[in-house]
N, C-alpha and C. Protein backbone atom coordinates (compact mmCIF):
# COMPACT_ATOMS: atom_id res chain seq x y z
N UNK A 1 -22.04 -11.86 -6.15
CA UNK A 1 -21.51 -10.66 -6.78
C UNK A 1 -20.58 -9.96 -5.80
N UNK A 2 -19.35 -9.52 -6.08
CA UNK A 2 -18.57 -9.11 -5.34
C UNK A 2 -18.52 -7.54 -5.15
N UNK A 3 -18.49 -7.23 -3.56
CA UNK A 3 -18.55 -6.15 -3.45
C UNK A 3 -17.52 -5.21 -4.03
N UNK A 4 -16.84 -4.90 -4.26
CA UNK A 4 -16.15 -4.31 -4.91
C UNK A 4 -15.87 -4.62 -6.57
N UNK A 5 -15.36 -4.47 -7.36
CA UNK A 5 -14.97 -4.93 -8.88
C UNK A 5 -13.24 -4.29 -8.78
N UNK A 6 -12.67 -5.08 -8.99
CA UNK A 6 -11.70 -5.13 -9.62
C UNK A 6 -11.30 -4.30 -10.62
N UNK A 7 -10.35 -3.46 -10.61
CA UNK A 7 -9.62 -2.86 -11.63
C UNK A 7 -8.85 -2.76 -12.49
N UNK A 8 -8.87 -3.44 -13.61
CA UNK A 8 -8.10 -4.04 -14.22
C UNK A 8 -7.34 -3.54 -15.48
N UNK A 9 -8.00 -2.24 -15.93
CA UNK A 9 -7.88 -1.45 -17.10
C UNK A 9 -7.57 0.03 -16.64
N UNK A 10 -6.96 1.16 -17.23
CA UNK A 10 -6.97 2.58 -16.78
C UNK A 10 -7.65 3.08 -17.88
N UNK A 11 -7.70 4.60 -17.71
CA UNK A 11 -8.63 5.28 -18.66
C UNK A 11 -7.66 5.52 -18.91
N UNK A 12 -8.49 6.03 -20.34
CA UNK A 12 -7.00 6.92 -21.27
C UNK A 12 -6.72 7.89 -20.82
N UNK A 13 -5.55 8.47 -21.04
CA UNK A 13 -4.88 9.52 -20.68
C UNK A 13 -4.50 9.23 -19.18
N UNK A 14 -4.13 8.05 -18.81
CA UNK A 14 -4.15 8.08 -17.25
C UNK A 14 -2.65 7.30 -17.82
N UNK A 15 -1.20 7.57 -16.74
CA UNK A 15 0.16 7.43 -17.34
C UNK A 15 0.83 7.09 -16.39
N UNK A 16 1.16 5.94 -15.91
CA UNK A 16 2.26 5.36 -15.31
C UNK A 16 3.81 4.50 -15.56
N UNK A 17 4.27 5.00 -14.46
CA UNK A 17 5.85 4.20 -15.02
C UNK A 17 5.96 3.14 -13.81
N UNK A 18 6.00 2.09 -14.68
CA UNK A 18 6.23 0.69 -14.21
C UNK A 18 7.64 0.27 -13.68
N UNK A 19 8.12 0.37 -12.47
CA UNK A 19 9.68 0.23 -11.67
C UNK A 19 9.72 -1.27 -11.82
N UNK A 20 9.29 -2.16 -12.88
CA UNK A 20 9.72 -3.46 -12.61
C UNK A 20 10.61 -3.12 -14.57
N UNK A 21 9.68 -2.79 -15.35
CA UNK A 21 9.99 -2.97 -16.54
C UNK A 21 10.49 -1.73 -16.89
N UNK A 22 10.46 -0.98 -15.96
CA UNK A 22 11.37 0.08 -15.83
C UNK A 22 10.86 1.05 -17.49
N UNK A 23 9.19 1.17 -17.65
CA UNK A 23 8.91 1.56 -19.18
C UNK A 23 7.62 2.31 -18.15
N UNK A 24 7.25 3.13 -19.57
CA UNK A 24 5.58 4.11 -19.10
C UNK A 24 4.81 3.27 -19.52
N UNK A 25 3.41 3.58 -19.19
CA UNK A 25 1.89 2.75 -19.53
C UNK A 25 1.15 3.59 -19.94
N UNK A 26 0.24 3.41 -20.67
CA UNK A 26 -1.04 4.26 -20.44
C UNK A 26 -2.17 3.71 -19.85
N UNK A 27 -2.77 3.86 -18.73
CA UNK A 27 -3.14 2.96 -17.68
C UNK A 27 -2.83 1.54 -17.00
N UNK A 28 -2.86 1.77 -15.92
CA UNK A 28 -1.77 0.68 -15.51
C UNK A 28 -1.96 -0.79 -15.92
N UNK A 29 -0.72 -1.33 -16.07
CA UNK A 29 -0.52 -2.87 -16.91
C UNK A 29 -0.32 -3.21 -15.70
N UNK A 30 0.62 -3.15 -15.08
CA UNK A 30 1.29 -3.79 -13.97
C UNK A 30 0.56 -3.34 -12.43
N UNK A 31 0.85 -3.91 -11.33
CA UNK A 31 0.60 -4.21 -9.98
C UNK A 31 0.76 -2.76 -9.68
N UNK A 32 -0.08 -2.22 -8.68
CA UNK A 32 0.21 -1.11 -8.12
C UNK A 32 1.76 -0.34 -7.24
N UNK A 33 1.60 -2.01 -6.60
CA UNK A 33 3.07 -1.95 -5.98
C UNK A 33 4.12 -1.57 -6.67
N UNK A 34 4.07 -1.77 -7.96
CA UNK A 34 5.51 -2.12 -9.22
C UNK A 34 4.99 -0.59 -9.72
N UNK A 35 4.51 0.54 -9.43
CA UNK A 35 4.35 1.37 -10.51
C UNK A 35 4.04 2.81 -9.69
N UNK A 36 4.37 3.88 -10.41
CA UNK A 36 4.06 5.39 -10.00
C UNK A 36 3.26 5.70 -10.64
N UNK A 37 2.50 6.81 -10.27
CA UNK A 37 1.21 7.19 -11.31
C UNK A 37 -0.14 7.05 -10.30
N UNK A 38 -0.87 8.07 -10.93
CA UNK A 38 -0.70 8.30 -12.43
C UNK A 38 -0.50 9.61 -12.57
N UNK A 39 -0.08 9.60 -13.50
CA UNK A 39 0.60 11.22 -14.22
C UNK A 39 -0.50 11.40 -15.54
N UNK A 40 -0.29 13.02 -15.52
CA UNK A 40 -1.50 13.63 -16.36
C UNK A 40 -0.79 13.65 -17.63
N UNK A 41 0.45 13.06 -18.01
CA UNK A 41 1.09 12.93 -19.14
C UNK A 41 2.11 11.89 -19.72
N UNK A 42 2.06 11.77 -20.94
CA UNK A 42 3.29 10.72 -21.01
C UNK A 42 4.49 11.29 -20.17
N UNK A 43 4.79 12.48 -20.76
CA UNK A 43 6.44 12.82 -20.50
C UNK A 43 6.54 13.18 -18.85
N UNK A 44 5.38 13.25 -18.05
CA UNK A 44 5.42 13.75 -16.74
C UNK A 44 5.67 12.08 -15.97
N UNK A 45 5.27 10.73 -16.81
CA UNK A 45 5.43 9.78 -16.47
C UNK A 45 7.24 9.33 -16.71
N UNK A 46 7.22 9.55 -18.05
CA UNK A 46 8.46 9.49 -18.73
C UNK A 46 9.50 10.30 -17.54
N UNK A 47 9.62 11.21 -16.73
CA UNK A 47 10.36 11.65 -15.87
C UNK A 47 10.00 11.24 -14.43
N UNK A 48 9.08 9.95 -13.67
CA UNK A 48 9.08 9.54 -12.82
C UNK A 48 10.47 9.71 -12.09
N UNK A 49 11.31 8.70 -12.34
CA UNK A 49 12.47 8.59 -11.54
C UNK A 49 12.91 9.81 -10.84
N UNK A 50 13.55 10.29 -12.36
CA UNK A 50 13.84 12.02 -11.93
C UNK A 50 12.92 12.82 -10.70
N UNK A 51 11.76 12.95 -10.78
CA UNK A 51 10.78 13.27 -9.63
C UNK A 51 10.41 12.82 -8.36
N UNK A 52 11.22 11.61 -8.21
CA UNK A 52 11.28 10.95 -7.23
C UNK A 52 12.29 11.39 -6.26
N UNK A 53 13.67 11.30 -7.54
CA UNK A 53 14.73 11.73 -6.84
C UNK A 53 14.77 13.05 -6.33
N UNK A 54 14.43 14.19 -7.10
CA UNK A 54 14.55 15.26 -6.26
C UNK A 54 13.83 14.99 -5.57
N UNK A 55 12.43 14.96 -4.94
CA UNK A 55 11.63 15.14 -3.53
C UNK A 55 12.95 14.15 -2.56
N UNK A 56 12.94 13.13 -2.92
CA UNK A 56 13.57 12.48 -1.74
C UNK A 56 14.74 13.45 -1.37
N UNK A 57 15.75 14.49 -2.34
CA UNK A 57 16.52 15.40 -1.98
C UNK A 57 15.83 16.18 -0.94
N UNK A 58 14.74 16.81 -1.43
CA UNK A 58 13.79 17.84 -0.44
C UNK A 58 13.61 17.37 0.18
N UNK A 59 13.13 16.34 0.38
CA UNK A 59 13.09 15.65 2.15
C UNK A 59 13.53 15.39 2.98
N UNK A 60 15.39 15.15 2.17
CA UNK A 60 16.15 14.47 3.00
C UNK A 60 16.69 16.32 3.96
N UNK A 61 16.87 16.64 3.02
CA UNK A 61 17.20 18.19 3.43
C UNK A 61 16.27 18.98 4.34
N UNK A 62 14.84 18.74 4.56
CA UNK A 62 13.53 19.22 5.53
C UNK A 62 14.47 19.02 6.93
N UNK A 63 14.62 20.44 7.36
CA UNK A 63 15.02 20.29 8.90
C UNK A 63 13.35 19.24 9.45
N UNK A 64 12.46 19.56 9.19
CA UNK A 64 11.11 18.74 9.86
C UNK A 64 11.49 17.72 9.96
N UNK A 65 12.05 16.53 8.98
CA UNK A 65 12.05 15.59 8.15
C UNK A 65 13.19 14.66 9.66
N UNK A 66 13.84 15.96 9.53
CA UNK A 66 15.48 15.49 11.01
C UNK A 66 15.08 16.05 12.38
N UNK A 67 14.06 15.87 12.58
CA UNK A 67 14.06 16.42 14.21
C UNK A 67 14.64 15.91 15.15
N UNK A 68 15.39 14.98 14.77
CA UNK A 68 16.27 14.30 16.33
C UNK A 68 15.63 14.09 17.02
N UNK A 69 14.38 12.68 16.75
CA UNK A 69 13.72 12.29 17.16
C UNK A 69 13.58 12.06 18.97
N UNK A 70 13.24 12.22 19.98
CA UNK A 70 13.53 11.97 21.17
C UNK A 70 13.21 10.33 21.29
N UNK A 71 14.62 10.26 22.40
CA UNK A 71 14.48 8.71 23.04
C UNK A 71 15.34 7.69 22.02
N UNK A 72 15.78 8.67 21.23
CA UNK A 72 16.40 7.36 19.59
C UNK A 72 18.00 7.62 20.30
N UNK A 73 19.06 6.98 20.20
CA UNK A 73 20.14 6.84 20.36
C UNK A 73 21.16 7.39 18.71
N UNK A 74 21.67 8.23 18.85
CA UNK A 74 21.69 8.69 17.27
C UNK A 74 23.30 8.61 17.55
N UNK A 75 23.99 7.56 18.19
CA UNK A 75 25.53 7.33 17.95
C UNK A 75 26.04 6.41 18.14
């Protein structure tokens, strides 16, 4: 008997968007790797991308994010 069990099904109401088939789920179909989620909604899944993209804006923009790392050659 294996220590762990495998996960193979989501509960309902559990909502991911799949970056291979580029579509939402309602619990994940696809590989963890291939997918965001989970989201507490279709349409909060349905706007993955979008949510992605802004943070990566906010991040890229985090003075934290650019500390001019010491010891890195930055030219």
């Amino acid at each position: 008997m294996p220590l762990f069990k495998k996960r193979t099904a989501g509960k309902p109401g559990e909502w991911y968007y799949c970056l291979e088939h580029k579509k939402v789920e309602e619990g994940p179909e696809c590989p963890a790797k291939d997918r965001f989620g989970p989201y507490a909604s279709r349409a909060e899944a349905e706007h993955a991308m979008e949510t992605a993209r802004e943070r990566n804006l906010q991040w890229e923009n985090d003075p934290a994010w650019h500390d001019g790392s010491k010891g890195r050659d930055e030219g």
